[in-house]
N, C-alpha and C. Protein backbone atom coordinates (compact mmCIF):
# COMPACT_ATOMS: atom_id res chain seq x y z
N UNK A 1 -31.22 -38.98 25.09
CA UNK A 1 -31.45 -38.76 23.68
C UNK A 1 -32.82 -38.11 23.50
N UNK A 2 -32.69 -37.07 22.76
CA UNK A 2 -34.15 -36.11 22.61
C UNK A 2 -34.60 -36.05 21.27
N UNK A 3 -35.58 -36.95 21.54
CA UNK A 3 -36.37 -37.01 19.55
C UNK A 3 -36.85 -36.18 19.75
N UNK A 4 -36.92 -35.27 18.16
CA UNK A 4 -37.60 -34.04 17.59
C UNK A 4 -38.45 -34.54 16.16
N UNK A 5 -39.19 -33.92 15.89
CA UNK A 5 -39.28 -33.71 14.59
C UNK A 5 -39.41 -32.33 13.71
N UNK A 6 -38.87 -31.91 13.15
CA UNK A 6 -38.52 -30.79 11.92
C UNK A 6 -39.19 -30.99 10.54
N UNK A 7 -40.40 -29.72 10.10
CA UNK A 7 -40.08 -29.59 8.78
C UNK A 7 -39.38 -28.38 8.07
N UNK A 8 -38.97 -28.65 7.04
CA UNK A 8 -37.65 -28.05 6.66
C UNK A 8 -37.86 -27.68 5.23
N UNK A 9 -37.62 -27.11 5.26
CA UNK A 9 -37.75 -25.75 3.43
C UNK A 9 -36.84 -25.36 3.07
N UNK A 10 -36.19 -25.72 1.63
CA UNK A 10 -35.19 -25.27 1.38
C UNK A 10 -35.02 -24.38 -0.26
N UNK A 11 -34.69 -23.50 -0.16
CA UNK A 11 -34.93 -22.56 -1.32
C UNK A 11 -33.78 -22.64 -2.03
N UNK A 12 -33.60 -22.10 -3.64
CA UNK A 12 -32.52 -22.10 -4.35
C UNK A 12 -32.85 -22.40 -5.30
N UNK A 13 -31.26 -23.28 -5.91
CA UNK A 13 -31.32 -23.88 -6.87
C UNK A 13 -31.41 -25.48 -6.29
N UNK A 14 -32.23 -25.88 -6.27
CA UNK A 14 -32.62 -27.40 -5.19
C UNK A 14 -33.72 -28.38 -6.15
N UNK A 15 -34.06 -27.86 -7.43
CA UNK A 15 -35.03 -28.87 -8.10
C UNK A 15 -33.96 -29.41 -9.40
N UNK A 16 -34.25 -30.59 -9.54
CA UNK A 16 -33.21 -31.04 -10.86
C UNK A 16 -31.83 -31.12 -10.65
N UNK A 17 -31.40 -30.89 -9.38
CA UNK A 17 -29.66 -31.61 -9.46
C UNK A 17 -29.62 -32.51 -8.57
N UNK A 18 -30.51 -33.41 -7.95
CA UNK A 18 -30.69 -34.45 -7.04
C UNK A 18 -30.57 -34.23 -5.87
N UNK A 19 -31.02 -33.29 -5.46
CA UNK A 19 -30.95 -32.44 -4.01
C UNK A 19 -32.15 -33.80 -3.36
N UNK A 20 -32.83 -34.14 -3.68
CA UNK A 20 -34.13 -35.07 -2.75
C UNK A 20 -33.57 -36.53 -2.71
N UNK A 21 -32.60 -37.29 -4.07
CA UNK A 21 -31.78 -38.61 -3.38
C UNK A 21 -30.43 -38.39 -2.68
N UNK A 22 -30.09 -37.03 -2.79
CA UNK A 22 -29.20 -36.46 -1.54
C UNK A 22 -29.66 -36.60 -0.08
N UNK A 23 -30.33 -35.73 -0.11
CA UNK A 23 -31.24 -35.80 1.27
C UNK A 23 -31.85 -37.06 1.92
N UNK A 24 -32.18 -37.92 0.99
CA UNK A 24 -32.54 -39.41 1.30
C UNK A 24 -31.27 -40.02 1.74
N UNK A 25 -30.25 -40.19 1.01
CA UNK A 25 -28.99 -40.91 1.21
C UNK A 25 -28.54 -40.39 2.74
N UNK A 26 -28.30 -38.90 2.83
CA UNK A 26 -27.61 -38.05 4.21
C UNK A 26 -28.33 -38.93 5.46
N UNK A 27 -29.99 -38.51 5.59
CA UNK A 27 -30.49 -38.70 6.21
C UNK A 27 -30.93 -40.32 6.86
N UNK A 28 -30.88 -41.27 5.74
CA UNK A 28 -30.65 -42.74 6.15
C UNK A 28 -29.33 -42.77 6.55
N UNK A 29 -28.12 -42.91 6.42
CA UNK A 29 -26.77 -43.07 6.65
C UNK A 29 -27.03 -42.06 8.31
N UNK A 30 -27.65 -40.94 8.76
CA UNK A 30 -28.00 -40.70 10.23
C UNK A 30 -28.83 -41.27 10.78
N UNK A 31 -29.40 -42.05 10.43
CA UNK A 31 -30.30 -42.76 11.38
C UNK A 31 -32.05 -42.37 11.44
N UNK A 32 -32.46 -41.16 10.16
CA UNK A 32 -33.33 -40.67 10.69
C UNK A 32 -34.79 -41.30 9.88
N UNK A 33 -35.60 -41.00 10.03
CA UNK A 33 -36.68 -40.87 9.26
C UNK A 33 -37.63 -39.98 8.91
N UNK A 34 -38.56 -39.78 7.87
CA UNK A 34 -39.25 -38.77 7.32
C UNK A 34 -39.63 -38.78 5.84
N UNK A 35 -39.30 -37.71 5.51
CA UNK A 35 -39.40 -37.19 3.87
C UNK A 35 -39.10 -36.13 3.24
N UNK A 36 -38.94 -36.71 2.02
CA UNK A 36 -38.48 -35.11 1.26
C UNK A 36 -39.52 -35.23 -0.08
N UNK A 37 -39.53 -33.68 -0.41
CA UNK A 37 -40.37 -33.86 -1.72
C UNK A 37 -40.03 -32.14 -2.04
N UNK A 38 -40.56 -32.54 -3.59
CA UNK A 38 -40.42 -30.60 -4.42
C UNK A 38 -41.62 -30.57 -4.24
N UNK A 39 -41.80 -28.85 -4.02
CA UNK A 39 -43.09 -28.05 -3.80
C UNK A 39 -43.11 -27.44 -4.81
N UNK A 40 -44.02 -27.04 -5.35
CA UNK A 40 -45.22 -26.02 -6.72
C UNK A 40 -44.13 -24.84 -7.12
N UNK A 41 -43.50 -24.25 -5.08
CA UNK A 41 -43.18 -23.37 -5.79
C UNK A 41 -41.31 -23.10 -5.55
N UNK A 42 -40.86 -24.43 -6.02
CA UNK A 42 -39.17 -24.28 -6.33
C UNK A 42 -38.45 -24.65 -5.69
N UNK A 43 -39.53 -24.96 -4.30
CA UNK A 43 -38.69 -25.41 -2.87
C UNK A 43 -38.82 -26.52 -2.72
N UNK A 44 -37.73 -27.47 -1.95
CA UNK A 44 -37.88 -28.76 -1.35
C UNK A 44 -38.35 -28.89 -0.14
N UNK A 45 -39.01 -29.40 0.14
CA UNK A 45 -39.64 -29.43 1.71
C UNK A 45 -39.20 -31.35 1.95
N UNK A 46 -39.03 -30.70 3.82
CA UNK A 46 -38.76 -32.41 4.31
C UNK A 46 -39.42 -32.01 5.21
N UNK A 47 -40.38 -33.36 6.26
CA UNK A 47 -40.10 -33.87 7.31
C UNK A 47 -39.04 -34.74 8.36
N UNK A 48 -38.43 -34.25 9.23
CA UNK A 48 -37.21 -34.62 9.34
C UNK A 48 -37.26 -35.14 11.01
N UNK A 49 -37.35 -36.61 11.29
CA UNK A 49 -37.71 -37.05 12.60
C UNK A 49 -36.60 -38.04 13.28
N UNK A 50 -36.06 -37.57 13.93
CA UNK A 50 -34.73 -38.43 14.89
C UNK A 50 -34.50 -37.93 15.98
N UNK A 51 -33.11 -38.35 16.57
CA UNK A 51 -32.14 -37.58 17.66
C UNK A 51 -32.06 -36.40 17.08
N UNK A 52 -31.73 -35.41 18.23
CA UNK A 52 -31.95 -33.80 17.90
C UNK A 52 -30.48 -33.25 17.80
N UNK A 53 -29.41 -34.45 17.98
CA UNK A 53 -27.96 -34.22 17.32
C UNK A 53 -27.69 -34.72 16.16
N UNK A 54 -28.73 -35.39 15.77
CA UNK A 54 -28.65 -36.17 14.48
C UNK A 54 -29.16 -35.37 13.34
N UNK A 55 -30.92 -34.55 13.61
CA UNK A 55 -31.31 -33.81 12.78
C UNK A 55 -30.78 -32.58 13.13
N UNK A 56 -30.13 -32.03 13.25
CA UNK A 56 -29.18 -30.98 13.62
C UNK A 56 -28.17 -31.11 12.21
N UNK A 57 -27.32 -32.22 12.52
CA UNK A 57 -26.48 -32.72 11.04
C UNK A 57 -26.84 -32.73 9.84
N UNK A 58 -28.12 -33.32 9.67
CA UNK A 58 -29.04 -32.95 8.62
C UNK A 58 -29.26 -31.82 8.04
N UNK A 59 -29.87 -30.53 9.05
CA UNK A 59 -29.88 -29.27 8.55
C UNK A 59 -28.64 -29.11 8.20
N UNK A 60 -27.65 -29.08 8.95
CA UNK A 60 -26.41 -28.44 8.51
C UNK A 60 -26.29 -28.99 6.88
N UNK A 61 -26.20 -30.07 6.81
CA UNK A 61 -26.21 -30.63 4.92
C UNK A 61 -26.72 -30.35 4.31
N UNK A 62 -28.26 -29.68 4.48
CA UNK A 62 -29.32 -29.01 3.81
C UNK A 62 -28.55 -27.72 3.42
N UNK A 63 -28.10 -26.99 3.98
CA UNK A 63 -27.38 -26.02 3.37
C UNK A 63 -26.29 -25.71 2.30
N UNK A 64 -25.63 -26.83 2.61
CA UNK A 64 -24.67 -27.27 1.37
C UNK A 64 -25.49 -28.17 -0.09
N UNK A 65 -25.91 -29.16 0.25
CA UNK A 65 -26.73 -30.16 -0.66
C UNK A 65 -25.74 -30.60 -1.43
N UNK A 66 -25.82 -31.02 -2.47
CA UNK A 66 -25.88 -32.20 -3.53
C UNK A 66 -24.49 -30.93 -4.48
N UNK A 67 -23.96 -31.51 -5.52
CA UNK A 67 -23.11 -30.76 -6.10
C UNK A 67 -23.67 -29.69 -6.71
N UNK A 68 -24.39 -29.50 -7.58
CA UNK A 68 -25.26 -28.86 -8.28
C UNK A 68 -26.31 -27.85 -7.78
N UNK A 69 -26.36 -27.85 -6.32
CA UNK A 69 -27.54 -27.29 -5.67
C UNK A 69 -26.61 -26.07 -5.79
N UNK A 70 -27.63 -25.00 -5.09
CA UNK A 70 -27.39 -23.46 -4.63
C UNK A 70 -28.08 -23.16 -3.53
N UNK A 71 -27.99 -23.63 -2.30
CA UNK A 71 -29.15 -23.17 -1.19
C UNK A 71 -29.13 -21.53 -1.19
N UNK A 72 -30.66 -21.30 -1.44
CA UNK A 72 -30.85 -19.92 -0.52
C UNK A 72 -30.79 -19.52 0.41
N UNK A 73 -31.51 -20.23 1.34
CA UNK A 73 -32.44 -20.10 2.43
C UNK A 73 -32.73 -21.92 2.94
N UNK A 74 -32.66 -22.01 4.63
CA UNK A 74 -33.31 -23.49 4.91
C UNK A 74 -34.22 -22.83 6.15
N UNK A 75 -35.54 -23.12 5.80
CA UNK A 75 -36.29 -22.74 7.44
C UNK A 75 -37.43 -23.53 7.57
N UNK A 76 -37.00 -23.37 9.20
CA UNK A 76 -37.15 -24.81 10.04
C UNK A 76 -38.33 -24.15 11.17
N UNK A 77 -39.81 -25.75 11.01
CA UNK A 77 -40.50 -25.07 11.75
C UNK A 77 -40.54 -26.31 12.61
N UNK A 78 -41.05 -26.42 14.16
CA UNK A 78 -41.26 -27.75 14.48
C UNK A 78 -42.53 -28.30 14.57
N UNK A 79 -42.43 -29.64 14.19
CA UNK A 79 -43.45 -30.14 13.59
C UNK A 79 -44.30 -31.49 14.79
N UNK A 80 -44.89 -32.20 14.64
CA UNK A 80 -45.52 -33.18 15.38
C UNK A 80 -44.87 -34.42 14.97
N UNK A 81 -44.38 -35.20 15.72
CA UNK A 81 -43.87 -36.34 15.02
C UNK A 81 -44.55 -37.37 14.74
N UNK A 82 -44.08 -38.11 13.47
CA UNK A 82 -44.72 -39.11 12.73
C UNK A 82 -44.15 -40.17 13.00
N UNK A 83 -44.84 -41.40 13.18
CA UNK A 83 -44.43 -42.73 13.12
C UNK A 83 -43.95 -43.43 11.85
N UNK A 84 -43.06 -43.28 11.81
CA UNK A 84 -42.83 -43.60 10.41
C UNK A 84 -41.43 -45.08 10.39
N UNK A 85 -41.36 -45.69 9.44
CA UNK A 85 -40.30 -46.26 9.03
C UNK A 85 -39.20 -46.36 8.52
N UNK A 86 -39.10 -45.73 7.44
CA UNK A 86 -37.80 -44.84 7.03
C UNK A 86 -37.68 -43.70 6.24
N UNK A 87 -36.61 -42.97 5.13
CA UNK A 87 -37.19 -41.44 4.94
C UNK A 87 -36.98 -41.69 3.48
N UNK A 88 -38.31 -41.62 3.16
CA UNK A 88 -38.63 -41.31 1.70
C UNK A 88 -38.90 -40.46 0.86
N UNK A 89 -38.98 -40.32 -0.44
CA UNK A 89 -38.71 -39.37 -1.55
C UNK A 89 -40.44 -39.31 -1.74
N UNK A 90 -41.09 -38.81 -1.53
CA UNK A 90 -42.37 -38.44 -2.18
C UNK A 90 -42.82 -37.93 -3.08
């Protein structure tokens, strides 16, 4: 099993249709931990830290999202991993 950690940007229509307790819900129900939060400028950004078949699944959902979303764009840089406890909404 190969932990990674990912942060992750997602463009669109992603602020105001619950794209971030989406992403919370996906990502606990995989096992992972991290965070999500809206940025200044329209985008959702996560830190995204688990198995690297697990956050793999994740991205893939990032692309679809929540009913209401419209993904543009998801891009993925890799990041340093955090010790963390579970994945929260910031």
């Amino acid at each position: 099993m190969s932990i990674i950690s990912q942060h992750c940007y997602v463009s669109g229509r992603v602020q105001g249709v619950w794209y971030r307790s989406g992403a919370q819900k996906k990502a606990r129900a995989l096992g992972l931990t991290g965070w999500v939060k809206n940025t200044d400028d329209g985008r959702v950004a996560l830190l995204v830290c688990g198995d690297e078949t697990r956050v793999a699944a994740l991205v893939q959902w990032l692309w679809k999202g929540p009913l209401f979303a419209r993904v543009t764009d998801v891009s993925i840089e890799a990041a340093n991993e955090e010790s963390l406890q579970d994945f929260e909404i910031r």
